[in-house]
N, C-alpha and C. Protein backbone atom coordinates (compact mmCIF):
# COMPACT_ATOMS: atom_id res chain seq x y z
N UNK A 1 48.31 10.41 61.90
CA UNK A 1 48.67 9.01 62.08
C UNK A 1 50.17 8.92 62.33
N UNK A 2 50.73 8.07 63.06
CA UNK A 2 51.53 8.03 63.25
C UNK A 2 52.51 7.04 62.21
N UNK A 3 53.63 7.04 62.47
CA UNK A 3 54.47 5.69 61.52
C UNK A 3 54.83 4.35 62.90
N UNK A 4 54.82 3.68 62.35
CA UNK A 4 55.24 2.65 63.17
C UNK A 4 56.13 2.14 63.58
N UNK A 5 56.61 1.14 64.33
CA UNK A 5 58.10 0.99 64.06
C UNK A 5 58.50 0.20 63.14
N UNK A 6 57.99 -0.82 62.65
CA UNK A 6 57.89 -1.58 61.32
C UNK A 6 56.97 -2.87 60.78
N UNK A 7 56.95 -2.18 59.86
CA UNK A 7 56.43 -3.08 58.98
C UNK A 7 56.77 -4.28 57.95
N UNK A 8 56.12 -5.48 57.53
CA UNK A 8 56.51 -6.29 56.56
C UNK A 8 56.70 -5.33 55.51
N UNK A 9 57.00 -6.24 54.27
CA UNK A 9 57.03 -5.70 52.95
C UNK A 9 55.91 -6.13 52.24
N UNK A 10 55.47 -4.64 51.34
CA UNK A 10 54.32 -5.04 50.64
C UNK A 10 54.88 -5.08 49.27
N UNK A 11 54.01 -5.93 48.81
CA UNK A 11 54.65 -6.23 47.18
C UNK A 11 53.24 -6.39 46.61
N UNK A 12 53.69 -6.18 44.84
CA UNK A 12 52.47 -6.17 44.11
C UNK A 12 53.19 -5.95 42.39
N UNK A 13 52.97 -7.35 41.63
CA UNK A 13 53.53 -7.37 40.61
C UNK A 13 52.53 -6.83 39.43
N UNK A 14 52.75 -5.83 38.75
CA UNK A 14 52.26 -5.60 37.38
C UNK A 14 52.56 -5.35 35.91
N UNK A 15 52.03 -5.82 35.12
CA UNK A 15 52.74 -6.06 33.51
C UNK A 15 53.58 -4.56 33.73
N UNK A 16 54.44 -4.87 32.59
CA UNK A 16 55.01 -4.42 32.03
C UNK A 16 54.42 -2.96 30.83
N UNK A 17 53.70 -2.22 31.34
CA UNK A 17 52.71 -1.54 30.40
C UNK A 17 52.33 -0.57 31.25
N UNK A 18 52.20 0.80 30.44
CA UNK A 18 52.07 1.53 30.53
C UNK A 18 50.52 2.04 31.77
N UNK A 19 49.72 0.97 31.06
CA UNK A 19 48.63 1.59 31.57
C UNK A 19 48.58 0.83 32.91
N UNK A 20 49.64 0.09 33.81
CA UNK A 20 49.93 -0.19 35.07
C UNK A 20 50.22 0.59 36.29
N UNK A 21 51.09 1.95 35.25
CA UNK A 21 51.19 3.18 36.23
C UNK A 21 50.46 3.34 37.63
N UNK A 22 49.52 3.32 36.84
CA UNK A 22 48.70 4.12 37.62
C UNK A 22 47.75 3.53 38.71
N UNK A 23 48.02 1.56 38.62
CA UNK A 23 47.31 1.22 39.19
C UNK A 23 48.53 0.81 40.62
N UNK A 24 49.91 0.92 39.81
CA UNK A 24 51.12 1.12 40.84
C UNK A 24 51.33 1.84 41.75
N UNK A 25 51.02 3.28 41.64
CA UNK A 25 51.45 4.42 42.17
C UNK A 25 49.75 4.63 43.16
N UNK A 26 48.49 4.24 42.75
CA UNK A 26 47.53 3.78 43.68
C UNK A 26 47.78 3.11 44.93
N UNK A 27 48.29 1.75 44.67
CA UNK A 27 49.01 0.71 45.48
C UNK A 27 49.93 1.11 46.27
N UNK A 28 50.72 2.07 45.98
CA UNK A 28 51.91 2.55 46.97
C UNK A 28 51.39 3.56 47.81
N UNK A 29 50.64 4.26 47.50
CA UNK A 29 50.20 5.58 48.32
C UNK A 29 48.92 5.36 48.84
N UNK A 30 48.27 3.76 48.81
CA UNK A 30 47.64 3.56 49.50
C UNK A 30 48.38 2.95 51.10
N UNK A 31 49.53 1.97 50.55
CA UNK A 31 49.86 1.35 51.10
C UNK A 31 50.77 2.03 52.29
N UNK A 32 51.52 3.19 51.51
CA UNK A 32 52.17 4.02 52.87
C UNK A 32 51.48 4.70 53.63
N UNK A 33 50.08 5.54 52.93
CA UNK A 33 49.40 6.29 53.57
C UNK A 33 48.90 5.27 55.04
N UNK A 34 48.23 3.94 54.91
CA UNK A 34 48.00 3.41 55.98
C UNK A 34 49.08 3.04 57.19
N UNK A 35 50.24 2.93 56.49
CA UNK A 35 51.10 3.03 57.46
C UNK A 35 52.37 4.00 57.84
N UNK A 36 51.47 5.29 58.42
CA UNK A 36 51.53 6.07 59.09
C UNK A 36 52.68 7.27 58.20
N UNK A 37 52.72 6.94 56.51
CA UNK A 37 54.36 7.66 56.12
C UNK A 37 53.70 9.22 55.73
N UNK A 38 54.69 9.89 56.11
CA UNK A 38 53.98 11.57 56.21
C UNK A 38 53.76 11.82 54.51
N UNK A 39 52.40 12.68 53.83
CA UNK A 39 52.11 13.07 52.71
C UNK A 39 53.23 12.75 51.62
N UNK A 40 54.12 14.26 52.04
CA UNK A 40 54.85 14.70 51.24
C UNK A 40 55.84 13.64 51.01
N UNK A 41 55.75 13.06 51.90
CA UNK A 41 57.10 11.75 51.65
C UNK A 41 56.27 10.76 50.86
N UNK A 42 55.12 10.59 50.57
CA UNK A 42 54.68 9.72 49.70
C UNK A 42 54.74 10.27 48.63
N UNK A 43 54.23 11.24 48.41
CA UNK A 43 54.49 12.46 46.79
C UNK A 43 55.63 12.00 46.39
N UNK A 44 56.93 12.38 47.07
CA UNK A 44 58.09 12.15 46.38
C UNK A 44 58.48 11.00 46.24
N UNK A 45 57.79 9.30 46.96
CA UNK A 45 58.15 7.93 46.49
C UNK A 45 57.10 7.98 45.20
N UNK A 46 55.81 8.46 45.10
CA UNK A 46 55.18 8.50 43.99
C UNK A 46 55.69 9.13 42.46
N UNK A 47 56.80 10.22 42.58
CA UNK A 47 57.38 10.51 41.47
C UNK A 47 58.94 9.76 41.38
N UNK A 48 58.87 9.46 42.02
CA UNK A 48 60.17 8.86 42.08
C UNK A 48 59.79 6.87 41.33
N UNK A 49 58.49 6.74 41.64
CA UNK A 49 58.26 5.60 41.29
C UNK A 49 57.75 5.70 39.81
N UNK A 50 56.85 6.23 39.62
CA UNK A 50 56.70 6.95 37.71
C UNK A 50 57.72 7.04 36.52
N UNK A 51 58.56 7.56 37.61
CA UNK A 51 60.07 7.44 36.49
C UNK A 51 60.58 6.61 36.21
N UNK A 52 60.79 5.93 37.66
CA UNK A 52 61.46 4.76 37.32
C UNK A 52 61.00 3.14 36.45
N UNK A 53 59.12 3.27 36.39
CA UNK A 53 58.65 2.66 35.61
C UNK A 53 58.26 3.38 34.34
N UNK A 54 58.45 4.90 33.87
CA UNK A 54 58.41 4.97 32.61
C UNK A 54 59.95 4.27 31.91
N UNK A 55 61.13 4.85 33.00
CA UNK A 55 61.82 4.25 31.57
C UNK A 55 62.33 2.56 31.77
N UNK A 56 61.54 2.00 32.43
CA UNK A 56 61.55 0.82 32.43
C UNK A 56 60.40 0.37 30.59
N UNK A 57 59.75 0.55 31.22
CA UNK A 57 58.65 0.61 29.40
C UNK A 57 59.07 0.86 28.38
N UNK A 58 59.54 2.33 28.36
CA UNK A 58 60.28 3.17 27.36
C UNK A 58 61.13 2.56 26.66
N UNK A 59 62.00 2.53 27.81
CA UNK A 59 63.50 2.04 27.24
C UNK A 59 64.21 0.70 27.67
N UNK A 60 63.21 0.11 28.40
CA UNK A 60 63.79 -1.51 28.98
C UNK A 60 64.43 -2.62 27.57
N UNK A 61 65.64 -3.09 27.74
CA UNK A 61 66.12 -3.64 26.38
C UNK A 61 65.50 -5.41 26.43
N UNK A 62 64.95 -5.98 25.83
CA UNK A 62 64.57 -7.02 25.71
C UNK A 62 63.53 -7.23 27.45
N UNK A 63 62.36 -6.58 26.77
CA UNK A 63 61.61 -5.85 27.35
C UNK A 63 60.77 -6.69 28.45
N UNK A 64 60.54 -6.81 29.68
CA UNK A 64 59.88 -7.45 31.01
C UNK A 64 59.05 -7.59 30.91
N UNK A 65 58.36 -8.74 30.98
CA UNK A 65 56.34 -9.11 30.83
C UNK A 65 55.83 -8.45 32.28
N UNK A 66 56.90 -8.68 33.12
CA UNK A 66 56.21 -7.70 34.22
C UNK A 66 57.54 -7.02 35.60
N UNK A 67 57.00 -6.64 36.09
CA UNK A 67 57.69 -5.48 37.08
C UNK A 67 57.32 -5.75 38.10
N UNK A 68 57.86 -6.27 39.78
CA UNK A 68 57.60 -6.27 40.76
C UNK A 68 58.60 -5.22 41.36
N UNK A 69 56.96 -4.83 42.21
CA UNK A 69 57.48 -3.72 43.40
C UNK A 69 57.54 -4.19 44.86
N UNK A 70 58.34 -3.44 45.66
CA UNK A 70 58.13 -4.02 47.15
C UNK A 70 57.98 -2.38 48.01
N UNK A 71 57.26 -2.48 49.01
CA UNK A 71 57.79 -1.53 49.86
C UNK A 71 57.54 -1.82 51.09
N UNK A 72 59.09 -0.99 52.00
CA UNK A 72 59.60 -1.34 52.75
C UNK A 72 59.42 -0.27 53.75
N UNK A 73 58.58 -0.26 54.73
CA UNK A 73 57.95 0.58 56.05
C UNK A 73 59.04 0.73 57.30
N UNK A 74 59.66 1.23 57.58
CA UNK A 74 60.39 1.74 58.96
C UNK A 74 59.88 2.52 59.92
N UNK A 75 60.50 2.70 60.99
CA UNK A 75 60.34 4.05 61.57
C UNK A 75 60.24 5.27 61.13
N UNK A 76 61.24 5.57 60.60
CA UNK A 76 61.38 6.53 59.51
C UNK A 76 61.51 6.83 58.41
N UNK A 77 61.71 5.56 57.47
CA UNK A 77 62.37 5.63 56.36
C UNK A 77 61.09 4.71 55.82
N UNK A 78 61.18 5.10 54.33
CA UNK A 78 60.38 4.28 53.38
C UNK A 78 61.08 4.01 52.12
N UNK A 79 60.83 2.25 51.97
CA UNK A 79 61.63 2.72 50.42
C UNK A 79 60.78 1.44 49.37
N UNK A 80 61.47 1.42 48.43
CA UNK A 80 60.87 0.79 47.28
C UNK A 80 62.01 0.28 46.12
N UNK A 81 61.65 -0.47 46.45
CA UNK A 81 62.21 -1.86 45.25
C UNK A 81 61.46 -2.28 44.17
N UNK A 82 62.19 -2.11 43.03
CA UNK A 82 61.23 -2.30 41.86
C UNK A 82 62.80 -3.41 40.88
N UNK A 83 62.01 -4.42 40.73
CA UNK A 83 62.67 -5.35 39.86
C UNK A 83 62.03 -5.65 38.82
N UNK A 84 62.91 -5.82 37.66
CA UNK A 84 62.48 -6.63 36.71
C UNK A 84 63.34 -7.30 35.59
N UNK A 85 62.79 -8.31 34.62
CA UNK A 85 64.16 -8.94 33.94
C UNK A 85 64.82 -8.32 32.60
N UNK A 86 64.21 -7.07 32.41
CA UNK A 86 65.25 -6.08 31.46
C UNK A 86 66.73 -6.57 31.73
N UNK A 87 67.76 -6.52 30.14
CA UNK A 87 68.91 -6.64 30.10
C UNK A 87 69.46 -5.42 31.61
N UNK A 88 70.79 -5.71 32.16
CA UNK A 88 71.31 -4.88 33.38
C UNK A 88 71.71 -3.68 32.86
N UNK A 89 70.93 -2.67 33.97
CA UNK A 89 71.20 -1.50 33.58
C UNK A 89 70.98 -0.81 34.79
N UNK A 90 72.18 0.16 34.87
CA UNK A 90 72.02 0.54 36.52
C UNK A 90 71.95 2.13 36.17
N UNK A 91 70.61 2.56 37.01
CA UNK A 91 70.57 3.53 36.50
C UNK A 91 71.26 4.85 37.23
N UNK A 92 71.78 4.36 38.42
CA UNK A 92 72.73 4.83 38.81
C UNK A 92 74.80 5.59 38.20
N UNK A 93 74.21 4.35 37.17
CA UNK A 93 75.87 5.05 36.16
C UNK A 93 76.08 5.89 35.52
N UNK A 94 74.07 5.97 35.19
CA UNK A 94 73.89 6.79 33.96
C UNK A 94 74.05 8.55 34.18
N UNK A 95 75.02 9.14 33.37
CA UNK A 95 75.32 10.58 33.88
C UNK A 95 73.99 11.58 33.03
N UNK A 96 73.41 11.89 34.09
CA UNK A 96 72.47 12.65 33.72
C UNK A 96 72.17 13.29 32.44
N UNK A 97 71.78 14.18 32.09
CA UNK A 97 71.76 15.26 30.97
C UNK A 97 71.63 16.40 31.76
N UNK A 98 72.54 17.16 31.27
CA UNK A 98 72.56 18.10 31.94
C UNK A 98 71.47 19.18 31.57
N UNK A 99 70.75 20.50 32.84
CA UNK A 99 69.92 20.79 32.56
C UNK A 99 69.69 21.64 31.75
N UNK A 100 69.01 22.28 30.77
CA UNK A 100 69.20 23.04 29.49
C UNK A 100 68.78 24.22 29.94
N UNK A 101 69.91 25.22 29.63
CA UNK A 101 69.73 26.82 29.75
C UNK A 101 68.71 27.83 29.25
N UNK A 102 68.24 27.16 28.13
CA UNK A 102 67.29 27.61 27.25
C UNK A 102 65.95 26.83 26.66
N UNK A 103 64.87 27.07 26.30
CA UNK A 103 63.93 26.43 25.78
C UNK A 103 64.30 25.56 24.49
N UNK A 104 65.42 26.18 23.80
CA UNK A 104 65.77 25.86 22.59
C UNK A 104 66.54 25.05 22.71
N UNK A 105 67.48 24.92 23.94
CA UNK A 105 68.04 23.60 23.67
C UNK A 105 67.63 22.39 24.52
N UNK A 106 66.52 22.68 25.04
CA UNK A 106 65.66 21.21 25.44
C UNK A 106 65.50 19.99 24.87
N UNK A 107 65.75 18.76 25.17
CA UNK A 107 64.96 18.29 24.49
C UNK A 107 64.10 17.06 25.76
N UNK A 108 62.68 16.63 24.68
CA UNK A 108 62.00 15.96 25.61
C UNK A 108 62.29 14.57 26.38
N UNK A 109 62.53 14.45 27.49
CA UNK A 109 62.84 13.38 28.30
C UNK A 109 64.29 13.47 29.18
N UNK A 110 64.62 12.32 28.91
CA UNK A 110 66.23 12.37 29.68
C UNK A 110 66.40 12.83 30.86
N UNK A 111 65.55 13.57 31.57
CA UNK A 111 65.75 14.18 33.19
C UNK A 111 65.16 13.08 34.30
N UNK A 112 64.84 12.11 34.04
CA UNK A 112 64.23 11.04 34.88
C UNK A 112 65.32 10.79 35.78
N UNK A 113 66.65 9.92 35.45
CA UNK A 113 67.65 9.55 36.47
C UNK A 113 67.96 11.08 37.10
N UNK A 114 67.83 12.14 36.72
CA UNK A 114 68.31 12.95 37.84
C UNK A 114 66.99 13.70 38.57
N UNK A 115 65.83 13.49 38.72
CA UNK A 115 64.48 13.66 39.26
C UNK A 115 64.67 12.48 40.32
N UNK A 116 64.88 11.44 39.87
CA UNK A 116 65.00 10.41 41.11
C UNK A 116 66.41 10.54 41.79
N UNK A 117 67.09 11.14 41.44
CA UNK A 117 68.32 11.44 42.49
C UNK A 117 68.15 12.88 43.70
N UNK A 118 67.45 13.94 42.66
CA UNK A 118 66.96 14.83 43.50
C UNK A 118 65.80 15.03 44.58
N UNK A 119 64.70 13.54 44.01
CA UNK A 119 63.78 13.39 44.79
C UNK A 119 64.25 12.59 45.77
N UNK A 120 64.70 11.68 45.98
CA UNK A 120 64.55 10.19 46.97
C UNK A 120 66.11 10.81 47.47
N UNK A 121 65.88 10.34 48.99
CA UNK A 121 67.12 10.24 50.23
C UNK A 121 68.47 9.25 49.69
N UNK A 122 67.53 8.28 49.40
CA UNK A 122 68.54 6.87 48.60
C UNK A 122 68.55 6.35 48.25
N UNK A 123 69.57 5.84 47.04
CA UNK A 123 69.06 5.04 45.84
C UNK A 123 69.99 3.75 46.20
N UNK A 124 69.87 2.75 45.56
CA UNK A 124 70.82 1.03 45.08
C UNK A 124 70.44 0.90 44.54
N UNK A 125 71.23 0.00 43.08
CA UNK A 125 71.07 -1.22 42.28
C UNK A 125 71.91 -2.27 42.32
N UNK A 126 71.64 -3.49 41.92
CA UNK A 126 72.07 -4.58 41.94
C UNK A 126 71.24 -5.50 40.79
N UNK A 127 72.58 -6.44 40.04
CA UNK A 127 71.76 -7.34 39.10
C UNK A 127 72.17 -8.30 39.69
N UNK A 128 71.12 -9.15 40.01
CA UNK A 128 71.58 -10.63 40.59
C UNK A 128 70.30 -11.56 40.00
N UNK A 129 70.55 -12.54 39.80
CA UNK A 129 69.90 -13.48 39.16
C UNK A 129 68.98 -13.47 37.77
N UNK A 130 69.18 -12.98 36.90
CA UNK A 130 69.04 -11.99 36.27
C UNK A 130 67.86 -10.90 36.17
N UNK A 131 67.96 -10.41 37.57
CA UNK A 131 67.21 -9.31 37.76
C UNK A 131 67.38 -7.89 37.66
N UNK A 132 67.28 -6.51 36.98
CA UNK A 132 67.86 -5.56 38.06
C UNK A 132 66.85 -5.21 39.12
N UNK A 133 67.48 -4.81 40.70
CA UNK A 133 66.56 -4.53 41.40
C UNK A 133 67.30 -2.97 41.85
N UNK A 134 66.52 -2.54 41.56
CA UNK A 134 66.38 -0.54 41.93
C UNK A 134 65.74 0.12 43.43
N UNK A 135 66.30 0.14 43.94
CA UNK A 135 65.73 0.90 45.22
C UNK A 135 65.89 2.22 45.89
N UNK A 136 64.76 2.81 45.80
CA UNK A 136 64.97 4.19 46.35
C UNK A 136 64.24 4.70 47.87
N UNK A 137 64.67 5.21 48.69
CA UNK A 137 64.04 5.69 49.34
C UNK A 137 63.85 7.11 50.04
N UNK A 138 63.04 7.28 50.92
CA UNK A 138 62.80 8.45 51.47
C UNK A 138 62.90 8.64 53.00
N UNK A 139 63.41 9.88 53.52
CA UNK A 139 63.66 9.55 54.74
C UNK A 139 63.20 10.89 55.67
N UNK A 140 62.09 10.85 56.87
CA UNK A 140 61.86 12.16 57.63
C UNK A 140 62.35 11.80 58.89
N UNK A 141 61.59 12.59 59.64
CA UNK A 141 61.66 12.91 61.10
C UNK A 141 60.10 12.92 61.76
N UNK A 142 60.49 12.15 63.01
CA UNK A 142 59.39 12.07 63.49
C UNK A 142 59.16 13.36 64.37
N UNK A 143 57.85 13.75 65.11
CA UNK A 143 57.60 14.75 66.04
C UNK A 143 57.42 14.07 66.85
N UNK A 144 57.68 13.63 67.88
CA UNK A 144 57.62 12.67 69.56
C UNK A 144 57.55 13.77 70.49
């Protein structure tokens, strides 16, 4: 299939809860797969989107009844906007954890903001109205 040259934006709001995941990351990789975005580039908006709604759940401070997503179809590029009214927090500031040398000094979590920096082409945030809105995307090449 091919990609198109563009598309509207698809959107699709769901609580704030865990067990939304999955009906999120359905919705998106249905939604790119039909319009024309290559596999592997959906894989990586699909982990890239997981993260960014676990630690929305996890760790969102005065916590969002719900989470809207958008995604945004190009020629080449795909991306995704995920807002919600959590206190502002850009997860862009946040300096990673760095990665642990050893089993022993692991600990569980904390690698999310740098999984979505290593996965996705490009990230923004912005708090405006009191929203934050997070956007990442992904970017290939066509074969013509």
């Amino acid at each position: 299939m091919n990609a198109v040259e563009h598309n509207p934006i698809e959107e699709l709001l769901i609580r704030a809860d865990v067990c939304e995941v999955s009906r999120a990351t359905a919705w998106l990789k249905s939604a790119s797969f039909e319009r024309g975005v290559p596999e592997v580039e959906i894989n990586r908006l699909e982990l890239c989107l997981h993260e960014v709604l676990a630690n929305i759940i996890a760790h969102g401070k005065t916590p969002s009844s719900s989470i809207g997503l958008q995604l945004d179809i190009s020629r080449c590029e795909a991306t995704v906007t995920v807002s919600d009214s959590c206190v502002a927090c850009n997860p862009l500031a946040i300096s990673p954890q760095p990665i642990p040398k050893t089993l022993a000094e692991a600990n569980p979590g904390g690698l999310g903001v740098l999984i979505i920096r290593k996965t996705s082409d490009t990230q923004s945030y912005r708090y405006h109205e009191g929203q934050n809105r997070f956007t990442f995307g992904v970017r290939w090449k066509t074969h013509e």
